[in-house]
Protein backbone atom coordinates (compact mmCIF):
# COMPACT_ATOMS: atom_id res chain seq x y z
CA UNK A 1 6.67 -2.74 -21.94
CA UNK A 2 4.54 0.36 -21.25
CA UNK A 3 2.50 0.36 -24.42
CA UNK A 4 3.00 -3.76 -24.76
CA UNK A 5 1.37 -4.04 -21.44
CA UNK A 6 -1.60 -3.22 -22.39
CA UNK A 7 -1.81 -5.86 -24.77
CA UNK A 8 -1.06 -8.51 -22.36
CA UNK A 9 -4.04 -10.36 -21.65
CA UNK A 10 -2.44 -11.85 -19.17
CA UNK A 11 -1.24 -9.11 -17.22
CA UNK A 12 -4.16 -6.97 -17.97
CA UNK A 13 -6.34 -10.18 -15.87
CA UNK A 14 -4.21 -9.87 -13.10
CA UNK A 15 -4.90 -6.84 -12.69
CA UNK A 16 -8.52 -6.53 -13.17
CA UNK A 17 -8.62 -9.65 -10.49
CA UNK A 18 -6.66 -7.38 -8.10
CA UNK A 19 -8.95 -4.24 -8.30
CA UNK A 20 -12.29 -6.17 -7.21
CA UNK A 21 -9.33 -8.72 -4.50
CA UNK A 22 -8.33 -5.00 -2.50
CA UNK A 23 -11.92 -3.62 -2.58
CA UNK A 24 -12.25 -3.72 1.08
CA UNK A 25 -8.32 -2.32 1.44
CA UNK A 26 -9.42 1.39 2.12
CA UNK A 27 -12.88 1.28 3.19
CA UNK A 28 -11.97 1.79 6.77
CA UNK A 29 -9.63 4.97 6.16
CA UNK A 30 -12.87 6.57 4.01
CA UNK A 31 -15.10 6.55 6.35
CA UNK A 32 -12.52 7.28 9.21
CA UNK A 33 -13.74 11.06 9.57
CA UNK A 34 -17.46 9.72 9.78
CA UNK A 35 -16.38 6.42 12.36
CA UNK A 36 -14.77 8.70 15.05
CA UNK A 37 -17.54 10.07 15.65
CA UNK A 38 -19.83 7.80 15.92
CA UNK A 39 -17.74 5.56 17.65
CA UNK A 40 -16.46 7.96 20.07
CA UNK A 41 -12.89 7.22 19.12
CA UNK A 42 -9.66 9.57 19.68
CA UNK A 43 -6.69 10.01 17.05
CA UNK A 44 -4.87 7.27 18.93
CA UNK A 45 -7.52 4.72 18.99
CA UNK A 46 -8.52 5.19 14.96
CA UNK A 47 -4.88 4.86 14.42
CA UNK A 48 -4.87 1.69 15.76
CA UNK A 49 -7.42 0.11 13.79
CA UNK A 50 -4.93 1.04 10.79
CA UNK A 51 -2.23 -0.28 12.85
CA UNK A 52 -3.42 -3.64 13.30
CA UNK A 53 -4.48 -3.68 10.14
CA UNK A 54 -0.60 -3.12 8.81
CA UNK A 55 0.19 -5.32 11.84
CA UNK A 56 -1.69 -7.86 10.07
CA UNK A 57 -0.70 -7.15 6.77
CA UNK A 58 3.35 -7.55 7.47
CA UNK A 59 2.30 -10.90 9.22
CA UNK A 60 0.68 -12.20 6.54
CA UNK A 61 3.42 -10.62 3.69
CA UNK A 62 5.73 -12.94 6.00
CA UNK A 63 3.51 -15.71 6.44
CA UNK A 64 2.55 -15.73 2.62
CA UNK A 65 6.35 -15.10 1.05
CA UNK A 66 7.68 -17.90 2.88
CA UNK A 67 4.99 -19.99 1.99
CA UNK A 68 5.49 -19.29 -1.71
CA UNK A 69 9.20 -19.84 -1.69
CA UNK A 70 8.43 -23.18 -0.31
CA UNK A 71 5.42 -24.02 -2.39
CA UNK A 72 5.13 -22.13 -5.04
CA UNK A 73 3.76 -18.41 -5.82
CA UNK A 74 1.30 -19.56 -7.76
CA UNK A 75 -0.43 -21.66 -5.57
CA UNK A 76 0.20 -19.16 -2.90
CA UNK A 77 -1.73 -16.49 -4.78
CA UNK A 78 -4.59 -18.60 -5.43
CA UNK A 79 -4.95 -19.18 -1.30
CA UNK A 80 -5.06 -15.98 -0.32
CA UNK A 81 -7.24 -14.53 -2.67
CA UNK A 82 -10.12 -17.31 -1.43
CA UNK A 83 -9.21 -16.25 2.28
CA UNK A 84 -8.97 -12.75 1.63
CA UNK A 85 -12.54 -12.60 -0.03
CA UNK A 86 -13.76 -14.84 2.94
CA UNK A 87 -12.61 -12.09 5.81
CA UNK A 88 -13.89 -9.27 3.91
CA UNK A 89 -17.22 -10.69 3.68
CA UNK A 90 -16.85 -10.71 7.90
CA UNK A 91 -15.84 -7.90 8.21
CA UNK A 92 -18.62 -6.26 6.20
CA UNK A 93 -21.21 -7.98 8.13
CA UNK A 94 -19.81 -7.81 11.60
CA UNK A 95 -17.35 -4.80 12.56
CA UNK A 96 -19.59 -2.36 14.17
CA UNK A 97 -17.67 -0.80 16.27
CA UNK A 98 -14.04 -0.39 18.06
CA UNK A 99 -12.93 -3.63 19.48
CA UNK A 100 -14.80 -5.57 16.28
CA UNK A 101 -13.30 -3.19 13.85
CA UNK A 102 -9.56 -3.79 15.74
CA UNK A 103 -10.16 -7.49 15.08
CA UNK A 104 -11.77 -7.95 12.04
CA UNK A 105 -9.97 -5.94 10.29
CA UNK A 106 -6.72 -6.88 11.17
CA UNK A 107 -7.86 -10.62 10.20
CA UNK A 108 -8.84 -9.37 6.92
CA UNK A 109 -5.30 -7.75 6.68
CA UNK A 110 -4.06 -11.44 7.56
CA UNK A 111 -5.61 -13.02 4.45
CA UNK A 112 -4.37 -10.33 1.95
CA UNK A 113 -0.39 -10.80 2.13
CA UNK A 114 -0.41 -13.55 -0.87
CA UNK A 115 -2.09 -10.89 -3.83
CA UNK A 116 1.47 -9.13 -3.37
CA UNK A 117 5.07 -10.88 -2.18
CA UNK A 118 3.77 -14.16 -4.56
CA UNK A 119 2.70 -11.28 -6.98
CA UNK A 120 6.27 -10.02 -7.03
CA UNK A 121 7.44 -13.58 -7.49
CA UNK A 122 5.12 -14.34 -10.49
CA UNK A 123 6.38 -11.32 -12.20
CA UNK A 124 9.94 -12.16 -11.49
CA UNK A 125 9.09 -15.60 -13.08
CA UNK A 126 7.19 -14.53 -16.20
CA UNK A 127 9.37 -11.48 -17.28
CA UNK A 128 13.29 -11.01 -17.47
CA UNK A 129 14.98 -7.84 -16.28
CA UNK A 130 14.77 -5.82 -19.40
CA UNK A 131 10.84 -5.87 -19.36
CA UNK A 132 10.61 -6.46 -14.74
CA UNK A 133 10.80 -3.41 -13.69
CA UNK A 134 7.33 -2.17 -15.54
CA UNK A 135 5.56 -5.35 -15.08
CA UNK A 136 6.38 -4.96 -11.20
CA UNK A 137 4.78 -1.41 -11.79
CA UNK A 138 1.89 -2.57 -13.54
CA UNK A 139 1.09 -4.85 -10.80
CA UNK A 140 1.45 -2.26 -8.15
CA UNK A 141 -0.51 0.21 -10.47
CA UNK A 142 -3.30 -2.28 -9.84
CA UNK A 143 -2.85 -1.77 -6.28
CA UNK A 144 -3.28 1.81 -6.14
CA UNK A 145 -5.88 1.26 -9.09
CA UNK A 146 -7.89 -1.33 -6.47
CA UNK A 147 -7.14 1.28 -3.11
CA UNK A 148 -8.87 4.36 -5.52
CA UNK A 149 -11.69 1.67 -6.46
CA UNK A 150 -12.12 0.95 -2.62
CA UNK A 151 -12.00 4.37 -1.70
CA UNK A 152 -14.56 5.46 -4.58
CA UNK A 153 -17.23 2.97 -3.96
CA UNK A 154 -16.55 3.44 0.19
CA UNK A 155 -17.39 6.61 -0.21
CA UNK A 156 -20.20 6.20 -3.01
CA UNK A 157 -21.36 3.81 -0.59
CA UNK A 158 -20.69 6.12 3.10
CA UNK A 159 -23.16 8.91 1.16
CA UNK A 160 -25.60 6.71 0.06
CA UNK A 161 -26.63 4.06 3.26
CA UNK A 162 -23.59 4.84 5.69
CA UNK A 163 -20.76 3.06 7.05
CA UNK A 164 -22.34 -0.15 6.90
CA UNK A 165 -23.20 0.07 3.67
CA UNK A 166 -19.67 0.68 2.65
CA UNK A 167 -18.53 -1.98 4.53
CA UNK A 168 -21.00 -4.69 3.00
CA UNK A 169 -20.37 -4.09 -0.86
CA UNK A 170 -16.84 -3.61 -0.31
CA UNK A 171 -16.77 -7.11 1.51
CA UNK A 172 -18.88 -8.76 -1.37
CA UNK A 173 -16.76 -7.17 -4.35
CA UNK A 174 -13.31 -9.40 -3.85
CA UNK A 175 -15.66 -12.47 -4.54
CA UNK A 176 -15.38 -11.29 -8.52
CA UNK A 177 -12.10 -10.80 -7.83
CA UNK A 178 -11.27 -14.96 -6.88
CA UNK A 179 -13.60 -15.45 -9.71
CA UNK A 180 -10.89 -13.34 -12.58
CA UNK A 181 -7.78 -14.47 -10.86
CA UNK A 182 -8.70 -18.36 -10.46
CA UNK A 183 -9.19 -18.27 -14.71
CA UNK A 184 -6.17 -15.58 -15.07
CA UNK A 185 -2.84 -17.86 -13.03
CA UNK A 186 -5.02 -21.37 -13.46
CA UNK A 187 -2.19 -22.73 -16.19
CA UNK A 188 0.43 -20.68 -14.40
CA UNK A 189 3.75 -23.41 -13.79
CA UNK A 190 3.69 -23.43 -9.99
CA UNK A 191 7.64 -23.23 -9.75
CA UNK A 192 9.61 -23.91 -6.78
CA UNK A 193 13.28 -22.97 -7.33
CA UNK A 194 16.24 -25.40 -5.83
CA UNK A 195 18.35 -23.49 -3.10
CA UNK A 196 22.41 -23.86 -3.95
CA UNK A 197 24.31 -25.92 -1.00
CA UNK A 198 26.69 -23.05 -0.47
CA UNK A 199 24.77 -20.41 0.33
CA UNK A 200 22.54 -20.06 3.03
CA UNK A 201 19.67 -17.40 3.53
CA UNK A 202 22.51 -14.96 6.15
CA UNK A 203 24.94 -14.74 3.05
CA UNK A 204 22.18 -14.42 0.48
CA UNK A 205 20.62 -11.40 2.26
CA UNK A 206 22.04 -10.14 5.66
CA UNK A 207 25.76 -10.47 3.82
CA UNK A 208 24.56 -8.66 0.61
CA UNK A 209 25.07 -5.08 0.77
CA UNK A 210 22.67 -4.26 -1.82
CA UNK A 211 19.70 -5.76 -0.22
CA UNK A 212 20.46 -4.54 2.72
CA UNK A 213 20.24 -0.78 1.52
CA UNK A 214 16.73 -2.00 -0.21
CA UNK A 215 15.08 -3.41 2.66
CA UNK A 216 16.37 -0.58 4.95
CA UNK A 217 14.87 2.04 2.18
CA UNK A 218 11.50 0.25 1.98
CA UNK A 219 10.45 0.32 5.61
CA UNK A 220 11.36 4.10 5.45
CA UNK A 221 9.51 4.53 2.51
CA UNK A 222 6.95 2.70 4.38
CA UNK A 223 6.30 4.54 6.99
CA UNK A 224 5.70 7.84 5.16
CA UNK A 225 3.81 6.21 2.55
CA UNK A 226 0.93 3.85 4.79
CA UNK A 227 1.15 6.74 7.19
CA UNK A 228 -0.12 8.93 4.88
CA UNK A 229 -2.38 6.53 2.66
CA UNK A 230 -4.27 5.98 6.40
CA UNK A 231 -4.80 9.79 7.19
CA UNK A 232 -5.33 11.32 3.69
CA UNK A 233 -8.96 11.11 3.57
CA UNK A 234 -8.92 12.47 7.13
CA UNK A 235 -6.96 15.02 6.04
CA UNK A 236 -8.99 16.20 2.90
CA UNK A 237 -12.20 15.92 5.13
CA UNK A 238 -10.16 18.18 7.36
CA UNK A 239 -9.98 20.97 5.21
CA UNK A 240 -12.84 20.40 4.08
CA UNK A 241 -14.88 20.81 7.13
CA UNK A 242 -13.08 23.67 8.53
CA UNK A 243 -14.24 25.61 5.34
CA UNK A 244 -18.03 24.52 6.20
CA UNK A 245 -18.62 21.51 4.98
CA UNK A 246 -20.82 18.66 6.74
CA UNK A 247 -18.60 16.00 8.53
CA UNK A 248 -20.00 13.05 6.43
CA UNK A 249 -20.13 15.60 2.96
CA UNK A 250 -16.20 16.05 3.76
CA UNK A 251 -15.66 12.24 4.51
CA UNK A 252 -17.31 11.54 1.03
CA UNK A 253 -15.47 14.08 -1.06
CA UNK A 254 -12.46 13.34 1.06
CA UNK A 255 -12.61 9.37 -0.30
CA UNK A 256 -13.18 11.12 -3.45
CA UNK A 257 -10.46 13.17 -3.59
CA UNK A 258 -8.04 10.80 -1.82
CA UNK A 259 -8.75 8.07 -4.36
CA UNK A 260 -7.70 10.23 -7.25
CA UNK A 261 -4.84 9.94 -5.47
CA UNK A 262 -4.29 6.33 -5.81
CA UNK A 263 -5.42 6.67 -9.43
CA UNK A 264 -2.66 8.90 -10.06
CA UNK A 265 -0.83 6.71 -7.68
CA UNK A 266 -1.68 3.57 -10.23
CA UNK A 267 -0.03 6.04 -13.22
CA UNK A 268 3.23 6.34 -10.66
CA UNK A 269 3.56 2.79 -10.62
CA UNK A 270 3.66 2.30 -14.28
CA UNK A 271 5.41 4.89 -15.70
CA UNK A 272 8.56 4.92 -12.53
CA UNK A 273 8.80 1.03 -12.89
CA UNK A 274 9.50 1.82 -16.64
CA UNK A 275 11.76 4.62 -16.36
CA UNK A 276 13.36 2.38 -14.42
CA UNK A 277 14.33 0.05 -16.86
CA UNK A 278 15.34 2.88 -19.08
CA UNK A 279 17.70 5.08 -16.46
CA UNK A 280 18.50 2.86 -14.06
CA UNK A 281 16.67 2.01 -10.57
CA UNK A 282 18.89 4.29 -8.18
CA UNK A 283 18.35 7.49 -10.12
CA UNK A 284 14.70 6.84 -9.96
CA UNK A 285 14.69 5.95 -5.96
CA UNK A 286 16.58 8.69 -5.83
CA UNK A 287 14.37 11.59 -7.32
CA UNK A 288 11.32 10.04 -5.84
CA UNK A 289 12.09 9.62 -2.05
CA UNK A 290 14.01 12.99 -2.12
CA UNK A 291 10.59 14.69 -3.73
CA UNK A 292 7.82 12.59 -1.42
CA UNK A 293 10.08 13.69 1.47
CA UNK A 294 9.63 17.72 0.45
CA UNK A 295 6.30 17.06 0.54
CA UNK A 296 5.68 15.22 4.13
CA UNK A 297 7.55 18.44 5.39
CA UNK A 298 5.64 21.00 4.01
CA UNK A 299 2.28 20.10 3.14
CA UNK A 300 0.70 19.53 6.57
CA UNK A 301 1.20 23.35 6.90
CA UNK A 302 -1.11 23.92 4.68
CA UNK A 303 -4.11 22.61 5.47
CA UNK A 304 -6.15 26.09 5.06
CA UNK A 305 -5.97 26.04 1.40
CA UNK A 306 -8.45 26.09 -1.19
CA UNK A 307 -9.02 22.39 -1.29
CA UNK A 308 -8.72 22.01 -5.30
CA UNK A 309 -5.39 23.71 -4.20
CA UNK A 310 -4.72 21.19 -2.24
CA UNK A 311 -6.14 18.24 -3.78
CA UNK A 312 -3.39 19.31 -6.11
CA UNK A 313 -0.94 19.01 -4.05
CA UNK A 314 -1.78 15.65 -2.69
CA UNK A 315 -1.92 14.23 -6.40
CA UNK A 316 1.83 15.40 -6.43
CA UNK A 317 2.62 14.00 -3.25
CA UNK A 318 0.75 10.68 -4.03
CA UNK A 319 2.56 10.32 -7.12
CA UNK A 320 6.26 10.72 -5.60
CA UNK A 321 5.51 8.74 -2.61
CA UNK A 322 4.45 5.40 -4.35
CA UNK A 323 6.50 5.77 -7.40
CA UNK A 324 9.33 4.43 -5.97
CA UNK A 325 7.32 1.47 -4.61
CA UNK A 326 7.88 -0.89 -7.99
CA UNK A 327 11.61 0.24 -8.09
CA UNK A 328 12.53 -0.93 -5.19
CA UNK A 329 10.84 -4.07 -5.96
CA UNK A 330 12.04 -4.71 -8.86
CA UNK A 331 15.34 -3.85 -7.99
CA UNK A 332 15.27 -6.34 -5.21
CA UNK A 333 14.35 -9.48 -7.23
CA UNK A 334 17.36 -8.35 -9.15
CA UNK A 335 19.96 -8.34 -5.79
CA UNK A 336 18.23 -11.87 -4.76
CA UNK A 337 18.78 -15.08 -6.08
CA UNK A 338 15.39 -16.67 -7.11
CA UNK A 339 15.54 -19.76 -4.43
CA UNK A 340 15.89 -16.89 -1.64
CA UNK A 341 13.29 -14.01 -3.16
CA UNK A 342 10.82 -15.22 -0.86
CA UNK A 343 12.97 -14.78 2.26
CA UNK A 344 13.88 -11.59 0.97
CA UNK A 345 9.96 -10.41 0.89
CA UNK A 346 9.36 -11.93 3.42
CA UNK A 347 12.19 -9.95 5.88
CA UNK A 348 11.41 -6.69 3.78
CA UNK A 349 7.67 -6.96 4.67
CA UNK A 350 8.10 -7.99 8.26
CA UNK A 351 9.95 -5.07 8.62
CA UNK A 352 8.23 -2.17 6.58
CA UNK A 353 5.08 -2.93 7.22
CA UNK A 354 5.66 -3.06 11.09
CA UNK A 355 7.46 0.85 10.30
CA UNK A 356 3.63 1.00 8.31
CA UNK A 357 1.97 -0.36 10.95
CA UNK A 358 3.79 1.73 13.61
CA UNK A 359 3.39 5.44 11.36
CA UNK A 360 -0.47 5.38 11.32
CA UNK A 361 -0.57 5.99 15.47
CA UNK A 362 2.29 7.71 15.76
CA UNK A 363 0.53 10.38 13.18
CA UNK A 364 -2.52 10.19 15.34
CA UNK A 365 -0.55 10.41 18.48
CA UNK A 366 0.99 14.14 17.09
CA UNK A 367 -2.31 14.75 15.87
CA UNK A 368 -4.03 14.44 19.66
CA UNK A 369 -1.05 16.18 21.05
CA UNK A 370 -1.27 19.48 18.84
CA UNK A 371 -4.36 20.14 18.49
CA UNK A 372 -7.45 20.60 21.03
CA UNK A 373 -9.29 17.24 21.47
CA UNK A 374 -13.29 17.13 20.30
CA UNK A 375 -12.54 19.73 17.80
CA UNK A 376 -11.41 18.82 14.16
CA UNK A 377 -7.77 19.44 13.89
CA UNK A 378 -6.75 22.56 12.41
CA UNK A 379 -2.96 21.85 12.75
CA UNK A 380 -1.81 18.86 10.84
CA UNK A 381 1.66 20.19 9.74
CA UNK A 382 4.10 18.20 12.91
CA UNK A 383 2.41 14.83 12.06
CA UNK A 384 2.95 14.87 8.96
CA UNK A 385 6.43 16.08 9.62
CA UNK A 386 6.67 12.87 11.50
CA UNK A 387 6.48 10.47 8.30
CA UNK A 388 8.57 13.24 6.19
CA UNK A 389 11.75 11.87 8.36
CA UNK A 390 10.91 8.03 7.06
CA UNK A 391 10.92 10.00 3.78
CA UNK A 392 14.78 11.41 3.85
CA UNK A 393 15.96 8.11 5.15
CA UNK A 394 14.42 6.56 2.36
CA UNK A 395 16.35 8.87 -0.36
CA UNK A 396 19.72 8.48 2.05
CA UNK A 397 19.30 4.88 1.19
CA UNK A 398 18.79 5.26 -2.07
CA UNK A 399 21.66 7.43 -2.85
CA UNK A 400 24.12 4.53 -1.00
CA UNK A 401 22.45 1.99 -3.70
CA UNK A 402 24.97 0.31 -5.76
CA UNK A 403 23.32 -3.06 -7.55
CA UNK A 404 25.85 -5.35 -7.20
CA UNK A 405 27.29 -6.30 -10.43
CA UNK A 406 28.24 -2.68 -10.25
């Protein structure tokens, strides 16, 4: 599937649709170095803004999954990505500060939900297990592909006219996006699978070990992954000012850096989601959560590096942490019978991206209490010790994985 994949018209459209659909996903964490202070905002009260954002997001994943179960993915996906483009366009014209920001974005968070769990269920649809687990990749490769996007043209954007600026094209771009997906799923079957009489939703996921042990290893992966996608750029711009740079110069190259990240995030996603298929999908959770944990632990410490230095290290730490992202997926539409994969997504995001929502202020909160407030924080090593414990619960979950055919 990995070189095949890119000859799938199909697929390839999806994605392309995605990468203009998320173009307002990031905008707020690039210019989060630049909006603090010009909004007068502590660690706490920029982590919130994330938070309700994820907040949002896990409602909507929910919202969305159940919906699709019901009605079908396809029609679903088409919903959200008209809704979604609508409350980016609002919040490009009209968050201007805290409260707005808090709101807005968190509706625009509330739109989004459908691109992904109905995502995951066209995928599951379209290709059979042999070929799943890298389609699920390539579709979550176009998520990290669409965050680096955001990030890049937030931050093109930040240098060039501000935050507004940033805010307005990245609220006009997921118009192109309804635009490629519309022609892309428009013949899609809209499929709506029959639910057996003797088995109800409790036995189908509570009583299945299996998914249990999934969903409890995605909100930990969760939390150290959307906790660290929401302070990244902060962090880069960090380092980068305490070795001189300009506040705003160190937001840009921050976005810059960060969405390299994704980018190499996007090559995770594809190549671990077809490993996957070839070794298995516990060895791969496995290696991946175990690694991304290492990291959380050890790389706040180092904040004082030469940045390419530590650019480096983020791309590492990028890679490890979403990697495991289309495993997990993919291994879950294997543990759930089709009638009850949207319940399943719709529990698993409920749940992870409330641990998501939750790891953005918690980070802030350790931020604020370690380090001196007005100042840009030198010492970022305990909060990002705080997501690295999501990290090794994540891997302990992994390890207990047994699909259940085994």
């Amino acid at each position: 599937m990995t070189g095949s994949m890119w000859r799938d018209g199909w697929l390839m459209a999806i994605g392309a649709g995605r990468l203009f659909s998320y173009a307002n996903f990031m905008v707020y964490a690039a210019c989060l170095a630049v909006l603090r202070v010009e909004w007068d905002m502590s660690g706490t009260q920029a982590g919130t803004i994330s938070a309700g954002f994820m907040v949002g997001y896990a409602a909507s994943l929910l919202i969305f999954s159940w919906l699709a179960e019901r009605f079908g993915a396809r029609r679903i996906f088409l919903l959200s990505t008209v809704m979604s483009a609508a409350s980016a366009l609002a919040f490009g014209f009209f968050a201007r500060d805290y409260p707005s920001a808090l709101i807005l974005y968190t509706l625009a968070a509330l739109t989004q939900g459908g691109m992904y769990t109905p995502g995951i269920m066209l995928m599951a649809e379209r290709y059979g297990p042999a070929r799943r687990g890298a389609a699920v990749g390539f579709l979550i490769a176009s998520t990290s592909a669409a965050y680096a996007f955001s990030l890049a043209v937030s931050g093109l954007m930040l240098a060039l006219g501000g935050y507004r600026l940033a805010f307005l094209v990245s609220g006009f771009l997921p118009l192109l996006g309804v635009a490629i997906l519309w022609v892309a799923v428009r013949l899609v079957p809209n499929v709506v699978h029959a639910r057996p009489g003797n088995l109800g939703v409790g036995a189908a996921l509570i009583g299945n070990v299996p998914v249990r042990r999934l969903i409890l290893g995605y909100v930990c992966h969760n939390w150290e992954l959307l906790g660290m996608w929401a302070w990244a750029p902060a962090f880069l711009a960090a380092s980068l000012a305490l070795g001189g740079e300009g506040a705003v110069a160190a937001a840009e190259i921050g976005s810059y850096l960060t969405a390299v990240m994704h980018g190499v995030g996007a090559i995770a996603s594809s190549s671990m989601g077809h490993l996957s298929d070839q070794l298995g999908r516990r060895a791969v959770l496995v290696a991946l959560a175990g690694l991304s944990a290492a990291f959380s632990f050890a790389l706040g410490w180092l904040v004082a590096l030469p940045v390419a230095l530590l650019a480096l290290l983020m791309l590492v730490y990028g890679f490890a942490a979403i990697g495991d992202s289309p495993v997990l997926s993919a291994a879950l539409t294997e543990a759930v019978p089709p009638a009850y994969l949207g319940s399943a997504l719709a529990v698993r995001s409920l749940l992870g991206f409330g641990a998501g929502a939750a790891a953005p202020v918690a980070f802030g909160f350790v931020l604020d209490a370690t380090n001196a407030p007005g100042a840009t924080p030198s010492l970022w090593g305990p909060a990002f010790m705080a997501l690295g414990f999501g990290g090794a619960l994540a891997a302990w979950y992994a390890l207990r994985f047994r699909p259940a055919a085994g």
